[in-house]
N, C-alpha and C. Protein backbone atom coordinates (compact mmCIF):
# COMPACT_ATOMS: atom_id res chain seq x y z
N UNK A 1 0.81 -1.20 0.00
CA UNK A 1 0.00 0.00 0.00
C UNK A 1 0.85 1.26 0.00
N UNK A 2 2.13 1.46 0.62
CA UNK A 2 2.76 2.63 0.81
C UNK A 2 3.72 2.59 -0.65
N UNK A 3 3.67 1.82 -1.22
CA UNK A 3 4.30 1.66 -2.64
C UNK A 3 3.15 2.98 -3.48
N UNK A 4 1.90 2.53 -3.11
CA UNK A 4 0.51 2.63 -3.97
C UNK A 4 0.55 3.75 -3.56
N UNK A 5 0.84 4.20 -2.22
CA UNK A 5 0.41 6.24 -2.12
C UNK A 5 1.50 7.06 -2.61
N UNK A 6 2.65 6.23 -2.92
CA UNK A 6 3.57 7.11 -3.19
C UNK A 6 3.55 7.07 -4.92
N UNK A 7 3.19 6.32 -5.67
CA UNK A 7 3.01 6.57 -7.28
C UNK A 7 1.94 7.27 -7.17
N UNK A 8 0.73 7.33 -6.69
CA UNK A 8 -0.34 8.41 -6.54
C UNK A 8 0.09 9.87 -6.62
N UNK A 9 0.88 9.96 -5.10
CA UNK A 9 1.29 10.80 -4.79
C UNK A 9 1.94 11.82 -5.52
N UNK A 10 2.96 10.78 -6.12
CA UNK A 10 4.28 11.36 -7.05
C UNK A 10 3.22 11.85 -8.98
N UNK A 11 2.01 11.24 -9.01
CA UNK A 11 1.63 11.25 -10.26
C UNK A 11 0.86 12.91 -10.38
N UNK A 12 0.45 13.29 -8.71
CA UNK A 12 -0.68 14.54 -9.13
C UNK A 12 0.24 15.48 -8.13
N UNK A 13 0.72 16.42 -9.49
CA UNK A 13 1.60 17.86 -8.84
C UNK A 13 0.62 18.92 -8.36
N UNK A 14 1.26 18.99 -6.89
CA UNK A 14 0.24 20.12 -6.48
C UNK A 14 0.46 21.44 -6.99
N UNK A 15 -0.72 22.62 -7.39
CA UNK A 15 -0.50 24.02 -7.12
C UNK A 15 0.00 24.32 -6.18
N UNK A 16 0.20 25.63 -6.87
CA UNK A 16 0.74 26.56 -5.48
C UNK A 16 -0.10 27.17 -5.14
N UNK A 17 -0.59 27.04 -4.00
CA UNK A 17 -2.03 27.68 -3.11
C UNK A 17 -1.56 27.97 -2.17
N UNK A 18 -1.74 29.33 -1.18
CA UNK A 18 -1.92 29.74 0.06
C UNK A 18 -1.74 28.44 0.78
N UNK A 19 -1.06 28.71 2.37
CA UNK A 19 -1.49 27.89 3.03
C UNK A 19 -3.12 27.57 3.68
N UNK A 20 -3.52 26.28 3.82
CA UNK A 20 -4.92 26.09 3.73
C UNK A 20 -5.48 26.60 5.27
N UNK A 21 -6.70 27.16 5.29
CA UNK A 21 -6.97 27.67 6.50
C UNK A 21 -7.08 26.37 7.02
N UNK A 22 -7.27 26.47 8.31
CA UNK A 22 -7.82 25.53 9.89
C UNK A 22 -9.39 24.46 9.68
N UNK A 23 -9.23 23.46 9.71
CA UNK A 23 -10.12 22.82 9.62
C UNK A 23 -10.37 22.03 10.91
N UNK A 24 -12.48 21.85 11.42
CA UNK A 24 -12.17 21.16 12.68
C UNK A 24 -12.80 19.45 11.48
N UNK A 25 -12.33 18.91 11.94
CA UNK A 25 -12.88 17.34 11.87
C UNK A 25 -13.65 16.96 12.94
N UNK A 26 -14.58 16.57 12.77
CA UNK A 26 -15.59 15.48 14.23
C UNK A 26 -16.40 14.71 13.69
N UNK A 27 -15.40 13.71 14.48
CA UNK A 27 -15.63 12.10 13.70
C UNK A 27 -14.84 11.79 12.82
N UNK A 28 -15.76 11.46 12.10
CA UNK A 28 -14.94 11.18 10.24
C UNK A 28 -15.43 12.35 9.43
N UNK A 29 -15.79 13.55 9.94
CA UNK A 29 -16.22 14.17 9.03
C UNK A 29 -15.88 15.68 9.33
N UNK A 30 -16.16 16.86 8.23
CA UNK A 30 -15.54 18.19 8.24
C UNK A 30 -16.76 18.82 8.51
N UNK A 31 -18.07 19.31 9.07
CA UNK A 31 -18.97 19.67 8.89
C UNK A 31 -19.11 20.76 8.19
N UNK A 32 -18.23 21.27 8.91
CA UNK A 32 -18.41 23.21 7.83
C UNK A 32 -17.43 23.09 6.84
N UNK A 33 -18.37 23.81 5.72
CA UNK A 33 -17.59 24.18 4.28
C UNK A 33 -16.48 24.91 4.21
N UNK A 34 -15.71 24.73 3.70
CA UNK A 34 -13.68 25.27 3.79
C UNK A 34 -13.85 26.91 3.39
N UNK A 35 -15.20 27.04 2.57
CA UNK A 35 -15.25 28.58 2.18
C UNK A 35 -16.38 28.91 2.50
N UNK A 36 -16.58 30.51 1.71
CA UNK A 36 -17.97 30.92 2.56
C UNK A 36 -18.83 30.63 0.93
N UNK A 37 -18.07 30.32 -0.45
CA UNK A 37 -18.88 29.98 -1.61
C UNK A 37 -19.09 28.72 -1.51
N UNK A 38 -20.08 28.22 -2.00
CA UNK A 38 -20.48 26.88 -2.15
C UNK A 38 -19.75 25.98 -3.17
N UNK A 39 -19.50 24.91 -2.87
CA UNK A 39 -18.88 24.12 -4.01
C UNK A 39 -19.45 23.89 -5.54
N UNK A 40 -19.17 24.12 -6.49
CA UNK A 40 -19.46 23.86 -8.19
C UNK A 40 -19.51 22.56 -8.61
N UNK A 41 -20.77 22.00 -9.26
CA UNK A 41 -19.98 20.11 -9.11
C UNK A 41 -20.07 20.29 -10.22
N UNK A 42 -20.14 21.11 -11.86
CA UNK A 42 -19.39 20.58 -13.05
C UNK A 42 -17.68 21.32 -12.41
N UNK A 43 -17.32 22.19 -11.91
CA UNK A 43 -15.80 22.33 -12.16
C UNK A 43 -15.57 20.97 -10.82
N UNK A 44 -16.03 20.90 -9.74
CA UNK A 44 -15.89 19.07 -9.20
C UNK A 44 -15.22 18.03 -10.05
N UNK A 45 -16.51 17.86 -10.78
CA UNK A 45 -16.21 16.70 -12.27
C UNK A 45 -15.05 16.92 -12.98
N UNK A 46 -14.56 18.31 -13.10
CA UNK A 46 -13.40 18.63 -13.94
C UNK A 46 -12.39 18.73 -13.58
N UNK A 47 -12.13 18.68 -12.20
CA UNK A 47 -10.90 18.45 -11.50
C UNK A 47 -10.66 16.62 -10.32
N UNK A 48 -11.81 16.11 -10.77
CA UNK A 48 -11.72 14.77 -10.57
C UNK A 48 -11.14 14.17 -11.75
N UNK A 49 -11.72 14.31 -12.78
CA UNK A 49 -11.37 13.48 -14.01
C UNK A 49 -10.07 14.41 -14.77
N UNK A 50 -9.84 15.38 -14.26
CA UNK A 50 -8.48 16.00 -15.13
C UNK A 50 -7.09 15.01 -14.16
N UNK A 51 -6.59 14.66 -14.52
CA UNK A 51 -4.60 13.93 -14.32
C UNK A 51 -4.00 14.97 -13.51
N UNK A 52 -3.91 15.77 -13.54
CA UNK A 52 -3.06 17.34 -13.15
C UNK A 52 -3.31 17.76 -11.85
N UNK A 53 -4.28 17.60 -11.87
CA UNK A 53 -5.38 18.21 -10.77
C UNK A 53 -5.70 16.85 -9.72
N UNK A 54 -7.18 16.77 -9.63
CA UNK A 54 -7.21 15.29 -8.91
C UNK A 54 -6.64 14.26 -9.31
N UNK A 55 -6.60 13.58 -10.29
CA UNK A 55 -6.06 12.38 -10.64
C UNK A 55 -6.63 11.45 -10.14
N UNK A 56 -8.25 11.73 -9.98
CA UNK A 56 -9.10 10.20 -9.08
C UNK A 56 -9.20 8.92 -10.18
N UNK A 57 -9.01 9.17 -11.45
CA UNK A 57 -9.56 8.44 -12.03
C UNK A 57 -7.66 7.04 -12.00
N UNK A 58 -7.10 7.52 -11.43
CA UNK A 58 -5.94 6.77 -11.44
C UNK A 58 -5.97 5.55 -10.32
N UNK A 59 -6.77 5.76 -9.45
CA UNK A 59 -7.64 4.70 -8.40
C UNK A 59 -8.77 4.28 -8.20
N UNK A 60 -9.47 5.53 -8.36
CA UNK A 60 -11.05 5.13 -8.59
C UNK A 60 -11.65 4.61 -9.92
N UNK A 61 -12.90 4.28 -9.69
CA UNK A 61 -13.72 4.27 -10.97
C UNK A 61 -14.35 5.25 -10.79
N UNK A 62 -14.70 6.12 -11.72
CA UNK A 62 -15.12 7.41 -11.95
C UNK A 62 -16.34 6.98 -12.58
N UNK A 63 -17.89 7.38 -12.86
CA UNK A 63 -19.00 7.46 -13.73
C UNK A 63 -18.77 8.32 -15.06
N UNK A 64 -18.92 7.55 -15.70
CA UNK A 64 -18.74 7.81 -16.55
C UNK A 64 -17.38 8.23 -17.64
N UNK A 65 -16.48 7.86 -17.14
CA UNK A 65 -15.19 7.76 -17.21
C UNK A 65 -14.09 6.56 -17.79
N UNK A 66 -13.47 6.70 -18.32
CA UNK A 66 -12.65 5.15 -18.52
C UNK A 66 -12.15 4.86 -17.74
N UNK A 67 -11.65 3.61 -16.99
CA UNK A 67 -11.22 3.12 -15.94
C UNK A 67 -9.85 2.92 -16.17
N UNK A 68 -9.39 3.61 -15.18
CA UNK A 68 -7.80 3.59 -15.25
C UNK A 68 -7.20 2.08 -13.86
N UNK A 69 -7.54 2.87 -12.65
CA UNK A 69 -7.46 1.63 -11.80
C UNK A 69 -8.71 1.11 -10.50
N UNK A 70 -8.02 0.46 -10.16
CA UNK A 70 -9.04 -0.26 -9.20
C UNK A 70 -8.65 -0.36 -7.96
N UNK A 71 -7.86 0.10 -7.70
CA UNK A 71 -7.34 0.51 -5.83
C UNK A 71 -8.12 0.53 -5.30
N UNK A 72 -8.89 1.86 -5.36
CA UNK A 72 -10.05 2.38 -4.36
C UNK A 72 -10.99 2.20 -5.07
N UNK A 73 -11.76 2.54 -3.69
CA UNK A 73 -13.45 2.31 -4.20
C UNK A 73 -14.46 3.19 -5.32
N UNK A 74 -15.17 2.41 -5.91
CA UNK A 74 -15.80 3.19 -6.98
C UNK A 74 -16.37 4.63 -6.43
N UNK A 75 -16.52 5.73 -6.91
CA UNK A 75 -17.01 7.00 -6.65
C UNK A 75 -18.60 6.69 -6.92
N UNK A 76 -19.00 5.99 -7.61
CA UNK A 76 -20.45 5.93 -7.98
C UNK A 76 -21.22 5.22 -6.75
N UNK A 77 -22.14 6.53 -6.30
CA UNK A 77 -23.07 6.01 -5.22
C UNK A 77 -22.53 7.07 -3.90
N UNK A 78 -21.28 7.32 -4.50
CA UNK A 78 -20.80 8.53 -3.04
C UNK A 78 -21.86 9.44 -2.27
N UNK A 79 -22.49 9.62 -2.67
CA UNK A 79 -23.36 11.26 -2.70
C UNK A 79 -24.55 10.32 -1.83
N UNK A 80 -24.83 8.83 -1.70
CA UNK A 80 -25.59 8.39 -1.11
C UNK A 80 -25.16 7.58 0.12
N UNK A 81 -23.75 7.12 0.08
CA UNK A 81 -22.99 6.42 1.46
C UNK A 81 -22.68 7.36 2.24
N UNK A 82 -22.26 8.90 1.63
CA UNK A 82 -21.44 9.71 2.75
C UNK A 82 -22.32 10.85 2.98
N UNK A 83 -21.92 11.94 3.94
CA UNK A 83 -22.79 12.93 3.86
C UNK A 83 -21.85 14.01 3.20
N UNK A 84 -22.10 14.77 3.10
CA UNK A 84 -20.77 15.78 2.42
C UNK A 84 -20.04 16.05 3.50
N UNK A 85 -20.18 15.92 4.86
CA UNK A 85 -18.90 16.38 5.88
C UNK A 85 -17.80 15.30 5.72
N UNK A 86 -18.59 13.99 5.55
CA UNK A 86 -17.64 12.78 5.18
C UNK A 86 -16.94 12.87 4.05
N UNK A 87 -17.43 13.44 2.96
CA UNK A 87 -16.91 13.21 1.91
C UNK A 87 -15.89 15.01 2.08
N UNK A 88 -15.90 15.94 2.08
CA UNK A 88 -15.17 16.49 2.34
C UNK A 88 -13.74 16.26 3.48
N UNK A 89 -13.83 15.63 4.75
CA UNK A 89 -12.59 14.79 5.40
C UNK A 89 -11.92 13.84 4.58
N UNK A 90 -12.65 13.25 3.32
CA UNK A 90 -11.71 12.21 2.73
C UNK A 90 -11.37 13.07 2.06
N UNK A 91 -11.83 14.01 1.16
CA UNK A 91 -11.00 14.57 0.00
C UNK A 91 -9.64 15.58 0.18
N UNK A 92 -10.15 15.84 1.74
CA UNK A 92 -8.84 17.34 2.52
C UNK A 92 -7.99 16.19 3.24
N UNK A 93 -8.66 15.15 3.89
CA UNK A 93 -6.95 14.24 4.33
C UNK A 93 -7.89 12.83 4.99
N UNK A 94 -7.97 12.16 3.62
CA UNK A 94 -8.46 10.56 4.33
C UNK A 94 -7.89 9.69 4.97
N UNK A 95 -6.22 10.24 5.36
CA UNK A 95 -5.59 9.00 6.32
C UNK A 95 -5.97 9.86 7.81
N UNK A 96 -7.44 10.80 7.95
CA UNK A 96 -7.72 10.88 9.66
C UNK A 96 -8.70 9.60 9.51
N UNK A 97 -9.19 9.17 8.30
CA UNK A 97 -10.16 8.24 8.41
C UNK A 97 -9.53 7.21 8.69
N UNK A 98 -8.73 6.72 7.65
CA UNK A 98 -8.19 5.47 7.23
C UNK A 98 -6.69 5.98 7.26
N UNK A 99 -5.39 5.50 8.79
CA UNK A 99 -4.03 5.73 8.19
C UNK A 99 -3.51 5.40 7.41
N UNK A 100 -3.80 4.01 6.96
CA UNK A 100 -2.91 3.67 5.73
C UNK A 100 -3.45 3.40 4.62
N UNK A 101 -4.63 4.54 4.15
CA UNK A 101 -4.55 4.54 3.11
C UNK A 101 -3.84 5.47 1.91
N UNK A 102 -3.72 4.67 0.95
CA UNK A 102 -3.16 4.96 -0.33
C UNK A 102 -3.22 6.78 -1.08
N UNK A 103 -4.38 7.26 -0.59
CA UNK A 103 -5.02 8.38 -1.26
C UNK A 103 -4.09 9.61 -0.80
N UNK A 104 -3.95 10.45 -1.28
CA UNK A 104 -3.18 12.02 -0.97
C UNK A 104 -4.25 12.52 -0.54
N UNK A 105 -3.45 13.01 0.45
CA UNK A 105 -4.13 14.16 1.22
C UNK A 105 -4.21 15.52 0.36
N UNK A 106 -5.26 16.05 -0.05
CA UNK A 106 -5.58 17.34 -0.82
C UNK A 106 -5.27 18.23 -0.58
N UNK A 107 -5.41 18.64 0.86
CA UNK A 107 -5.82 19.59 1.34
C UNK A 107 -4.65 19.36 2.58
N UNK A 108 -4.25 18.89 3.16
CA UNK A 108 -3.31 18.61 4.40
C UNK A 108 -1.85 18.80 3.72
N UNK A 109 -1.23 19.87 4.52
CA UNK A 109 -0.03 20.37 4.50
C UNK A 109 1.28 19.43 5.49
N UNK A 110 1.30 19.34 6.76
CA UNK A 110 1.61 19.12 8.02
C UNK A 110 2.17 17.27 7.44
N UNK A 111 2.86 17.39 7.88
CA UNK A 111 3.26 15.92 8.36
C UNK A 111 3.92 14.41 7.07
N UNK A 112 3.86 15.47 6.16
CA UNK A 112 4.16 14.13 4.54
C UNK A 112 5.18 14.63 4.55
N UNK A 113 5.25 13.38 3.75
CA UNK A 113 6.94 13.12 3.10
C UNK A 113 6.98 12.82 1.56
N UNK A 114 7.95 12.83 1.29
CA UNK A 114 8.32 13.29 -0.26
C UNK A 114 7.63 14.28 -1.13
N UNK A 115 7.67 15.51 -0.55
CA UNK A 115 7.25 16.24 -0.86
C UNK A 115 8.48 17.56 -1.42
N UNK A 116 8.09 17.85 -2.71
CA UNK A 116 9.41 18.55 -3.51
C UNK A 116 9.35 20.09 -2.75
N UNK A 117 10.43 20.45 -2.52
CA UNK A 117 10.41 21.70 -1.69
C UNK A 117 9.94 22.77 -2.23
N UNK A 118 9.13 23.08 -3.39
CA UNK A 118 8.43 23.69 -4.04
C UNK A 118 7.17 23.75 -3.38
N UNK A 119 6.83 22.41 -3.26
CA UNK A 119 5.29 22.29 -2.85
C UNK A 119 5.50 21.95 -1.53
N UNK A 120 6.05 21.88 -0.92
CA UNK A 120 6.17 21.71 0.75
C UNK A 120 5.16 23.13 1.74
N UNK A 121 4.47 22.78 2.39
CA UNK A 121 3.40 23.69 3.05
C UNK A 121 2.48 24.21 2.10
N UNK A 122 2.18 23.46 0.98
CA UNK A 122 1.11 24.02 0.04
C UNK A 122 0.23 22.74 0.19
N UNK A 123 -1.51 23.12 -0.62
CA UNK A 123 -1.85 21.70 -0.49
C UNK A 123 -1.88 21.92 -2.15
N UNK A 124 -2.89 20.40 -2.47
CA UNK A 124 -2.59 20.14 -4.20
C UNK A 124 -3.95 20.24 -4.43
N UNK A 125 -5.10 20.72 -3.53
CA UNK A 125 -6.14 21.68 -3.44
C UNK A 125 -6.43 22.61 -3.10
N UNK A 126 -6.75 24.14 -3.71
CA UNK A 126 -7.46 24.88 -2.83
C UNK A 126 -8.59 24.39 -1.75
N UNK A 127 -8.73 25.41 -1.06
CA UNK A 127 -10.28 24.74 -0.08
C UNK A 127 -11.58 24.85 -1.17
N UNK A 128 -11.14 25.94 -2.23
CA UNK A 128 -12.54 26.08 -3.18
C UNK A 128 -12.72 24.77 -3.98
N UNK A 129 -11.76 24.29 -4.57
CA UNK A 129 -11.38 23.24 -5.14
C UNK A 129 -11.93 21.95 -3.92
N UNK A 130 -11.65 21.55 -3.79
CA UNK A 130 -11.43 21.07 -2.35
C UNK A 130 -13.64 20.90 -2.65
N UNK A 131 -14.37 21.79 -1.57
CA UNK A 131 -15.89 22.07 -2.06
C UNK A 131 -16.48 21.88 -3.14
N UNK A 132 -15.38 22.03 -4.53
CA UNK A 132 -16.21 21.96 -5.71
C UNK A 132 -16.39 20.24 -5.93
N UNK A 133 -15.24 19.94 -5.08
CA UNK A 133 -15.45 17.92 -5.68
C UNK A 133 -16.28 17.33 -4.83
N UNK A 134 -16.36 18.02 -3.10
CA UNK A 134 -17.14 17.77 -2.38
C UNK A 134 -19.00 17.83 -3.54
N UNK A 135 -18.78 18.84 -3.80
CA UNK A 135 -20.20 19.56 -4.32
C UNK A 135 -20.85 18.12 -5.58
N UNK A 136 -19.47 17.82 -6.11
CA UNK A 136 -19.98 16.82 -7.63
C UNK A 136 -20.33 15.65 -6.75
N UNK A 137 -19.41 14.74 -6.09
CA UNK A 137 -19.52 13.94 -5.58
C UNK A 137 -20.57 13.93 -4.18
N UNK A 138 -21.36 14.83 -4.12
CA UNK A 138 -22.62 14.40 -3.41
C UNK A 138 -23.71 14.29 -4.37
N UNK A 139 -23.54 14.71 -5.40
CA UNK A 139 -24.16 14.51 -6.68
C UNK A 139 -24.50 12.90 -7.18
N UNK A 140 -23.42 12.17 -6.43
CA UNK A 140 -23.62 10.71 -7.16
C UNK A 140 -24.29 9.64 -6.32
N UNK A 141 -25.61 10.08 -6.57
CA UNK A 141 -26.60 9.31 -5.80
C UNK A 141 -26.93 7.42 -6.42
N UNK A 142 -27.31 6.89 -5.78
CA UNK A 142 -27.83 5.34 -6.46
C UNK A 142 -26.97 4.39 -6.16
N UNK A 143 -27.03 3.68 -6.79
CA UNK A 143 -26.51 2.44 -6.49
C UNK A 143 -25.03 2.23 -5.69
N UNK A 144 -24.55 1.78 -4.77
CA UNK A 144 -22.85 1.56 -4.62
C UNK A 144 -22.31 0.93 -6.01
C-alpha cells in the first residue's frame, strides 16, 4: 500500500495555493464548508477526471469515465454512502479516516513526506477546489 500512495502521490503535482486555513474534523467528518462559496460540481467533475489536478480516475472508478485503476473504491453512489462532511474529510486528508490509506491528502499540509520543496506547506487543493469535488460527488446518488 505505501508503494501505492507514493506513485499516486508522485503522479498529481500540487499548485501553489496559500497555506490552507484551519479545519475542525468530528468524527470522520468536516462539517463546515472550507469557504464561505459553495462548491461547483461541473468544475468538481473537472478536476476529478483531469490527471493534473485530482487524478481520481488513477484509483477510482469514476462514472462515466474510462477506468484507469481499481485501488479504491468506486465514486459511484458517493453522494448516497457519505454525507458531504464525510466526503469532504476524505477529499482534505483521508488518512484521519483510514491511516494507511493509499489516497493524498488534498488539502493537508503538516506531516508528509516526499514532498518537492516547491510544494512543501502548500496543499494540491485549494479549499474552493477542495468544495467543488465535495459539491460533484454528493451529486452521485444510487446504487454503490
Amino acid at each position: 500500500m505505501r508503494l501505492l500512495a507514493g506513485v499516486a502521490a508522485a503522479l498529481i503535482v500540487p499548485a501553489v495555493f496559500a497555506q490552507p486555513a484551519a479545519f475542525e474534523a468530528v468524527g470522520d467528518a468536516i462539517p463546515e464548508p472550507l469557504t464561505a462559496e459553495p462548491g461547483d460540481a461541473a468544475r468538481g467533475r473537472s478536476i476529478v477526471v483531469n490527471r493534473d489536478q485530482g487524478g481520481c480516475t488513477l484509483c477510482h472508478e469514476v462514472p462515466g469515465e474510462t477506468r484507469f485503476g481499481d485501488i479504491a473504491p468506486s465514486l459511484a453512489g458517493a453522494g448516497t454512502r457519505l454525507s458531504t462532511g464525510q466526503l469532504r474529510l476524505r477529499v482534505a486528508d483521508s488518512s484521519r479516516v483510514s491511516p494507511d490509506t493509499p489516497m493524498p491528502a488534498y488539502y493537508r499540509t503538516e506531516g508528509l513526506t516526499q514532498v518537492a520543496a516547491a510544494y512543501r506547506g502548500k496543499p494540491v487543493l485549494s479549499a474552493q477546489q477542495v468544495e467543488d469535488v465535495v459539491a460533484w460527488l454528493a451529486t452521485l446518488k444510487g446504487p454503490r
